[in-house]
Protein backbone atom coordinates (compact mmCIF):
# COMPACT_ATOMS: atom_id res chain seq x y z
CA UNK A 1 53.10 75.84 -53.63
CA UNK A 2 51.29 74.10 -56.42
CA UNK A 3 52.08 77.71 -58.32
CA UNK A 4 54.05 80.59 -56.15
CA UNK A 5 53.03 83.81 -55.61
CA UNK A 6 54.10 84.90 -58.74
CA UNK A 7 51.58 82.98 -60.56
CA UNK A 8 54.19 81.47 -62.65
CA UNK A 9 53.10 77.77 -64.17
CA UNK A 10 53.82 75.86 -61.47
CA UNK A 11 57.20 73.57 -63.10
CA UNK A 12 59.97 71.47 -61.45
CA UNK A 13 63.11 71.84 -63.93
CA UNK A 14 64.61 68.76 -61.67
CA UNK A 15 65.13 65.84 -64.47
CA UNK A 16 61.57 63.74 -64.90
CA UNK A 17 60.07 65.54 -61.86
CA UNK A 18 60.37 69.02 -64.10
CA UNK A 19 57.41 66.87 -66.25
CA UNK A 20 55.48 65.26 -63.35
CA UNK A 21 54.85 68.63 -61.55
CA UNK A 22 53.59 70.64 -64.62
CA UNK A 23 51.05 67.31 -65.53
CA UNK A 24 50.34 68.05 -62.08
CA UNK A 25 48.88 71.15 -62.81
CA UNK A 26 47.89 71.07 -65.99
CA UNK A 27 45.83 67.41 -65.88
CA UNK A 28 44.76 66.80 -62.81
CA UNK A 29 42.00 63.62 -62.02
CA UNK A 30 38.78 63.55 -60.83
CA UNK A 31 38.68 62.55 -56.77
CA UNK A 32 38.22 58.66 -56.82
CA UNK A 33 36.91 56.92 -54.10
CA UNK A 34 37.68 52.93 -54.54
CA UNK A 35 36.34 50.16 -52.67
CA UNK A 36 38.94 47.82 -54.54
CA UNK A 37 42.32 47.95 -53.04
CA UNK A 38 43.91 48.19 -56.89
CA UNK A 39 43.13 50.95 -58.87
CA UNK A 40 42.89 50.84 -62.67
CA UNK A 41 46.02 52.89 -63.44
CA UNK A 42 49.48 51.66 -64.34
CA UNK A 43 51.74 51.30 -61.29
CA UNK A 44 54.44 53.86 -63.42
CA UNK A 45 53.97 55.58 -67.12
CA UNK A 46 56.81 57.10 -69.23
CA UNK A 47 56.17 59.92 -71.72
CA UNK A 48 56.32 63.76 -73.00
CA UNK A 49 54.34 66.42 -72.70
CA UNK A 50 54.62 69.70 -74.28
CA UNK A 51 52.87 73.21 -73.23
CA UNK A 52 52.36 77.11 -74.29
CA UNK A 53 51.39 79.34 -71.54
CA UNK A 54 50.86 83.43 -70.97
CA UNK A 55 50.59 83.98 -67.87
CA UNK A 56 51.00 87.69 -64.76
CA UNK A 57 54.40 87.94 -64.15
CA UNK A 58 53.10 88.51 -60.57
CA UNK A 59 49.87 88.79 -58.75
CA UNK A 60 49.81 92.78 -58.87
CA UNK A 61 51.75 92.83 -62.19
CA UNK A 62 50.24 94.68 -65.17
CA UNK A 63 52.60 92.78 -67.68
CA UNK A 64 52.59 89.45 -68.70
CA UNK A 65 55.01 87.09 -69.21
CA UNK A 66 54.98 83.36 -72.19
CA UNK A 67 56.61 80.75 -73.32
CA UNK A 68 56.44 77.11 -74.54
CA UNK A 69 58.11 74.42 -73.68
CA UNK A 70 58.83 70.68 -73.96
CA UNK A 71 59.81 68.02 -71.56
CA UNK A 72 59.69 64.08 -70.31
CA UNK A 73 57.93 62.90 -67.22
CA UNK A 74 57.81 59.84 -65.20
CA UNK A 75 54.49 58.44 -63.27
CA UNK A 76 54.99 56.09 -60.23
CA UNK A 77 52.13 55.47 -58.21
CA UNK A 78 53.66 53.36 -55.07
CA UNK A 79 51.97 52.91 -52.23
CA UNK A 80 54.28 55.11 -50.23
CA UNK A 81 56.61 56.95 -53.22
CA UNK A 82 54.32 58.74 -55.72
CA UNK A 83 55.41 60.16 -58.43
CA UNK A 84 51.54 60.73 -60.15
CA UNK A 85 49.53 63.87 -61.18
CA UNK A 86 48.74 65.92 -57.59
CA UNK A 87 51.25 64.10 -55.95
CA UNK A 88 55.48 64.10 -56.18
CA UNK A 89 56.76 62.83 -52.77
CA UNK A 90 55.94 60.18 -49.77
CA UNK A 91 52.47 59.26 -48.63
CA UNK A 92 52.62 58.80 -44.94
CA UNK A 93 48.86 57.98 -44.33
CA UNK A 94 46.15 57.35 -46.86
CA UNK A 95 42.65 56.45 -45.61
CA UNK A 96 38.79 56.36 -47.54
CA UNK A 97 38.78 60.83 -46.86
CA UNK A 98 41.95 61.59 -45.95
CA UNK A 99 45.11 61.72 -47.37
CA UNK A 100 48.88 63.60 -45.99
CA UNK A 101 52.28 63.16 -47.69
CA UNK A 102 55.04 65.00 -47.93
CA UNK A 103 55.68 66.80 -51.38
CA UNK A 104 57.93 69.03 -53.25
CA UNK A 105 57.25 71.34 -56.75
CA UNK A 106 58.90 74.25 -58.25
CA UNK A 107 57.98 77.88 -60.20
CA UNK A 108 59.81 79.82 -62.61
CA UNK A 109 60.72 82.90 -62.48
CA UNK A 110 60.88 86.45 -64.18
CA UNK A 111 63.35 88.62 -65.13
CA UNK A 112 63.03 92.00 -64.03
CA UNK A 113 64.28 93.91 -67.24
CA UNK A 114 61.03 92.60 -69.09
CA UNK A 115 58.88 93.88 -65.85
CA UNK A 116 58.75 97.67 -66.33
CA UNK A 117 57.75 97.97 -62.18
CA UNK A 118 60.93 96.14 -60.91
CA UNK A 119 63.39 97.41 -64.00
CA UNK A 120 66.91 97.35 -61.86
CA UNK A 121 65.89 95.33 -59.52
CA UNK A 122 66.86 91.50 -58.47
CA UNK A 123 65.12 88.95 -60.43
CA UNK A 124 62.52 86.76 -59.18
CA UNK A 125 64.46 83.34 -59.07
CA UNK A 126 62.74 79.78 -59.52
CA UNK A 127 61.33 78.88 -56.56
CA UNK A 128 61.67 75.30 -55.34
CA UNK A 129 59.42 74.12 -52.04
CA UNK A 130 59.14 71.01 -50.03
CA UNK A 131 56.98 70.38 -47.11
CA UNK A 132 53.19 68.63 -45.84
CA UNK A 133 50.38 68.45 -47.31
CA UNK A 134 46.95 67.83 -46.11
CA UNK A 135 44.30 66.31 -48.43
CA UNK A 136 40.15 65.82 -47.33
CA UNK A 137 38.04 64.07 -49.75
CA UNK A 138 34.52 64.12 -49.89
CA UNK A 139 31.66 63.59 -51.73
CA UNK A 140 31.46 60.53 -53.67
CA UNK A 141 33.55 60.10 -56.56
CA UNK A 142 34.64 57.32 -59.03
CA UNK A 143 36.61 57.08 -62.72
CA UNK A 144 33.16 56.25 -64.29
CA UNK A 145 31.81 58.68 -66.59
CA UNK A 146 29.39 61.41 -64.74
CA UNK A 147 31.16 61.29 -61.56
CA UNK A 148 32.17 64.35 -59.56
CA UNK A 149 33.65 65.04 -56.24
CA UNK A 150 34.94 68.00 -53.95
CA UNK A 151 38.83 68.01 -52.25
CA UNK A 152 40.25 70.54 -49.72
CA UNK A 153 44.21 70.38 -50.11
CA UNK A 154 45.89 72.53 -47.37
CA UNK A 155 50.03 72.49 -48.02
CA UNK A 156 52.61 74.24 -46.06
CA UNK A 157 55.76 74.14 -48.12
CA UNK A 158 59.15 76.30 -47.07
CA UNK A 159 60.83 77.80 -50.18
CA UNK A 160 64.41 78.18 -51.44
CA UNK A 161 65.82 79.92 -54.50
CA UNK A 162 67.04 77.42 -57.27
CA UNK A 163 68.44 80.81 -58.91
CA UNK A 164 70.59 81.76 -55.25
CA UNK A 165 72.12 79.12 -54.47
CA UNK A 166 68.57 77.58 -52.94
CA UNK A 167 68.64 80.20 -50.25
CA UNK A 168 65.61 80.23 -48.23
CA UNK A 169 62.70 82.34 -49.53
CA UNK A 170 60.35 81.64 -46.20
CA UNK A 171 57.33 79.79 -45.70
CA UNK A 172 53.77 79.96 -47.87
CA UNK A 173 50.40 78.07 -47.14
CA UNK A 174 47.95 77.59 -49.98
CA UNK A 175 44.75 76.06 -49.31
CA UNK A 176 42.31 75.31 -51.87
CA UNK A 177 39.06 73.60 -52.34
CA UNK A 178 38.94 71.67 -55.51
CA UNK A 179 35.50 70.39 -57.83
CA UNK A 180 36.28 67.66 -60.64
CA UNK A 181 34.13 66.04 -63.16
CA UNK A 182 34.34 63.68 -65.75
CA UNK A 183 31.64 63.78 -68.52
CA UNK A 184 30.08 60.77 -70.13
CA UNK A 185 31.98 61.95 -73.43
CA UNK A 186 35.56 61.81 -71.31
CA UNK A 187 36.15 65.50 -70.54
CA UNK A 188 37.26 65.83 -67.23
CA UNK A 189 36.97 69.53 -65.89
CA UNK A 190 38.41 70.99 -62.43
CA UNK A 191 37.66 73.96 -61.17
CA UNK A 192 39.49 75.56 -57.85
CA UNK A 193 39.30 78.53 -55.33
CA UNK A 194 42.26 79.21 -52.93
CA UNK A 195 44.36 81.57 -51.26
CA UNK A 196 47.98 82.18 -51.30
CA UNK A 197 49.38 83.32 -47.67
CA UNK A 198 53.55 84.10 -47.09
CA UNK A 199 55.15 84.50 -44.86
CA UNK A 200 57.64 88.26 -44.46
CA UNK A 201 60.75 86.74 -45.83
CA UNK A 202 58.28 85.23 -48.97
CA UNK A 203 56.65 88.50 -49.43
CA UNK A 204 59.74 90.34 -49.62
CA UNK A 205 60.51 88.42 -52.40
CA UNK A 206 57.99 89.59 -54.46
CA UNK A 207 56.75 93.22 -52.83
CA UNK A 208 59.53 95.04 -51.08
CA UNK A 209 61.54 97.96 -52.08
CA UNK A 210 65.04 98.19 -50.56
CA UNK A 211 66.25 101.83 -50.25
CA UNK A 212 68.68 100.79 -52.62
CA UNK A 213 66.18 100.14 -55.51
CA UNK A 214 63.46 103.26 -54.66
CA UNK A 215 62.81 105.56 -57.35
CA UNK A 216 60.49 108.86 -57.53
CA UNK A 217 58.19 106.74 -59.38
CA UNK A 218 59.22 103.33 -56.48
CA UNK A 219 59.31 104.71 -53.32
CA UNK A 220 60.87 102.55 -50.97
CA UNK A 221 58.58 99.66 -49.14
CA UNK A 222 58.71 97.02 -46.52
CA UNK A 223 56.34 94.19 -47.18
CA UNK A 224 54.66 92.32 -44.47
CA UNK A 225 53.75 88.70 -44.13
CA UNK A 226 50.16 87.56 -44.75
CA UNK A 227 47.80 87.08 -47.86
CA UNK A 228 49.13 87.61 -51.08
CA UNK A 229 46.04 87.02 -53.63
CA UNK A 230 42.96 85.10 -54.44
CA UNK A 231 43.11 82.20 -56.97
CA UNK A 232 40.38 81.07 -59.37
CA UNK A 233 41.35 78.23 -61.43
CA UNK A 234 39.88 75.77 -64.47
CA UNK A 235 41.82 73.21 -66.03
CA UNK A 236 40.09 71.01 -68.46
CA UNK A 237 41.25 67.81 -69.84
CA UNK A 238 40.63 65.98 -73.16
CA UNK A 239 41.50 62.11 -74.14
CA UNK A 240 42.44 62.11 -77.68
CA UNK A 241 43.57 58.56 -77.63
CA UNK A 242 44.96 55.94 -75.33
CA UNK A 243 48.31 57.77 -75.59
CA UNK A 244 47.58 61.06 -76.43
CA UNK A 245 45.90 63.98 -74.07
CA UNK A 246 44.87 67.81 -74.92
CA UNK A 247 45.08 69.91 -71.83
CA UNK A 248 43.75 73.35 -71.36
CA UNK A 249 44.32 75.47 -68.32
CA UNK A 250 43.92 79.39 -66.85
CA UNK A 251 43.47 80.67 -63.57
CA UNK A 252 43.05 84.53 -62.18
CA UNK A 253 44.87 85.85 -59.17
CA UNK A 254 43.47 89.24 -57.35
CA UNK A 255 45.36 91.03 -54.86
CA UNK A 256 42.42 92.47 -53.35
CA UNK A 257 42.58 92.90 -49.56
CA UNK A 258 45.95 91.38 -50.08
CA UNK A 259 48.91 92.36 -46.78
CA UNK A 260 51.33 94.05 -49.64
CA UNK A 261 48.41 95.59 -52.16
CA UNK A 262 49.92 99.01 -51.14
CA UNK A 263 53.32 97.99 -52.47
CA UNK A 264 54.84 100.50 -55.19
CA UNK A 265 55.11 97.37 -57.30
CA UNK A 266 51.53 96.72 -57.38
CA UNK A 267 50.11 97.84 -60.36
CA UNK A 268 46.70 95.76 -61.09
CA UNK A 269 44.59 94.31 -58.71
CA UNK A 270 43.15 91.14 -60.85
CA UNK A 271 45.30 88.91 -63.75
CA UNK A 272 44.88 86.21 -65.70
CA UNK A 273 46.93 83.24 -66.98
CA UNK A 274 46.40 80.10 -69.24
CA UNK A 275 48.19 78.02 -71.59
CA UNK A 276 47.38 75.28 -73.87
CA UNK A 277 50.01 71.61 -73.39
CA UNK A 278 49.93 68.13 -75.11
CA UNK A 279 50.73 65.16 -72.82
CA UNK A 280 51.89 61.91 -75.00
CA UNK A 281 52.32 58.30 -73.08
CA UNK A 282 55.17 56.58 -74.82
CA UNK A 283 54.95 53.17 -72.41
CA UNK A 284 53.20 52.13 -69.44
CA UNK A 285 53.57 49.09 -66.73
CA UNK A 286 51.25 46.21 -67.34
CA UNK A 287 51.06 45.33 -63.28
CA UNK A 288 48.21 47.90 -61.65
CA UNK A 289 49.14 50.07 -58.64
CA UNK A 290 47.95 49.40 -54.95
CA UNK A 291 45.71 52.47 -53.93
């Protein structure tokens, strides 16, 4: 999952890949469709970014949950190995529409003493996930100012629990259709509609009450696998310099319809998030990478 259920900025805290998956998110490209076999991008980058973010502590929550934070991150765009914004894994098969690799990503957390709805309850632990991913591209697209094109990405990723000793949290599948542009004055804009679907063991996670933790006010609740919200997203990107890029990004989750929206820990059907990030490139390769 780009971001997990709990619509928590979607963040590896794995070394340089902690950096990579939050550009990820926060900067992604417009859909380019070369006829040159080299693109015009450095085959690997090395820099910083830095980000602020406010964001549901869980589709359903009615709290929210911030915080800022600064990191490195490393860009390698092989032909197989990428390491690049929207992709941290292998390629297996590339061609002009399609494209499948195999990718990983993380989520943080909350802590359930700041979440009035799941006070004495277990945490929600970052959430690390590995698995396919699917990519159609269509619609032409290029880097040149004024271009715009349309991508499906459909990823099925299992999850496991960074905070539990990376014990299995189930499966989720997040599809999502994806619309980039890039003005003539070098903003590049990306808007997105998806789904989030888990399966039981992932919903429990975020939606079940054990007997153990049911209150008069939480009566006790077994969750069941299926849809967990709606996603709206808009990330919007701005060049300040060679080096430099301004990054803004928010997205609203809605539980409507939604397997667990009965769940005594639902308290809102629609939130919102965004956050505001820097991205700084401190050096890049002069050789160009192979598409």
């Amino acid at each position: 999952m780009k971001t997990n259920p709990a619509l928590t900025l979607t963040l590896a805290l794995l070394g340089g890949a902690a950096a990579l998956t939050a550009v990820a998110q926060t900067a992604p490209t417009v859909p380019i469709a070369r006829s040159a076999a080299i693109t015009a991008e450095p085959k690997w980058e090395l820099g910083g970014f830095a980000f602020a973010v406010s964001q549901q502590a869980y589709p359903g929550a009615d709290q929210q949950a911030g915080g800022a934070i600064a990191l490195p991150f490393f860009v390698y765009r092989g032909e197989i190995l990428r390491a690049d914004r929207g992709n941290l894994g292998l390629r297996a098969f590339k061609s002009a529409e399609f494209e499948f690799d195999l990718g990983a990503g993380a989520s943080l957390g909350s802590n359930s003493r700041d979440i009035e709805a799941r006070l004495g309850m277990p945490d929600l632990g970052t959430l690390i996930e590995f698995g396919p991913r699917l990519k159609w591209k269509f619609g032409a697209a290029d880097a040149a100012p004024g271009s715009r094109g349309w991508q499906l990405e459909l990823p099925l990723r299992g999850v496991f629990d960074l905070s539990d000793g990376f014990a299995s949290r189930g499966v989720a599948f997040e599809p999502e259709l994806q619309y980039s542009r890039r003005s003539q004055s070098g903003w590049t804009t990306s808007a997105s509609v998806g789904a989030v679907f888990g399966s039981r063991r992932l919903t429990e996670h975020f939606y079940a009450v054990a007997p153990a933790y049911a209150t008069v006010a939480r009566p006790a609740y077994e969750a069941r696998a299926g849809l967990v919200a709606w996603r709206l997203g808009l990330n919007v990107v701005r060049p300040l310099s060679a080096d430099w890029r301004l990054f803004v990004f928010g997205r609203i989750d809605s539980v409507a319809g939604a397997a667990n929206a009965n769940s005594p820990l639902v308290k809102r059907n629609t939130g919102a998030s965004a956050g505001i990030g820097l991205s700084w490139t401190w050096m890049r390769s002069s050789e160009r990478a192979a598409d």
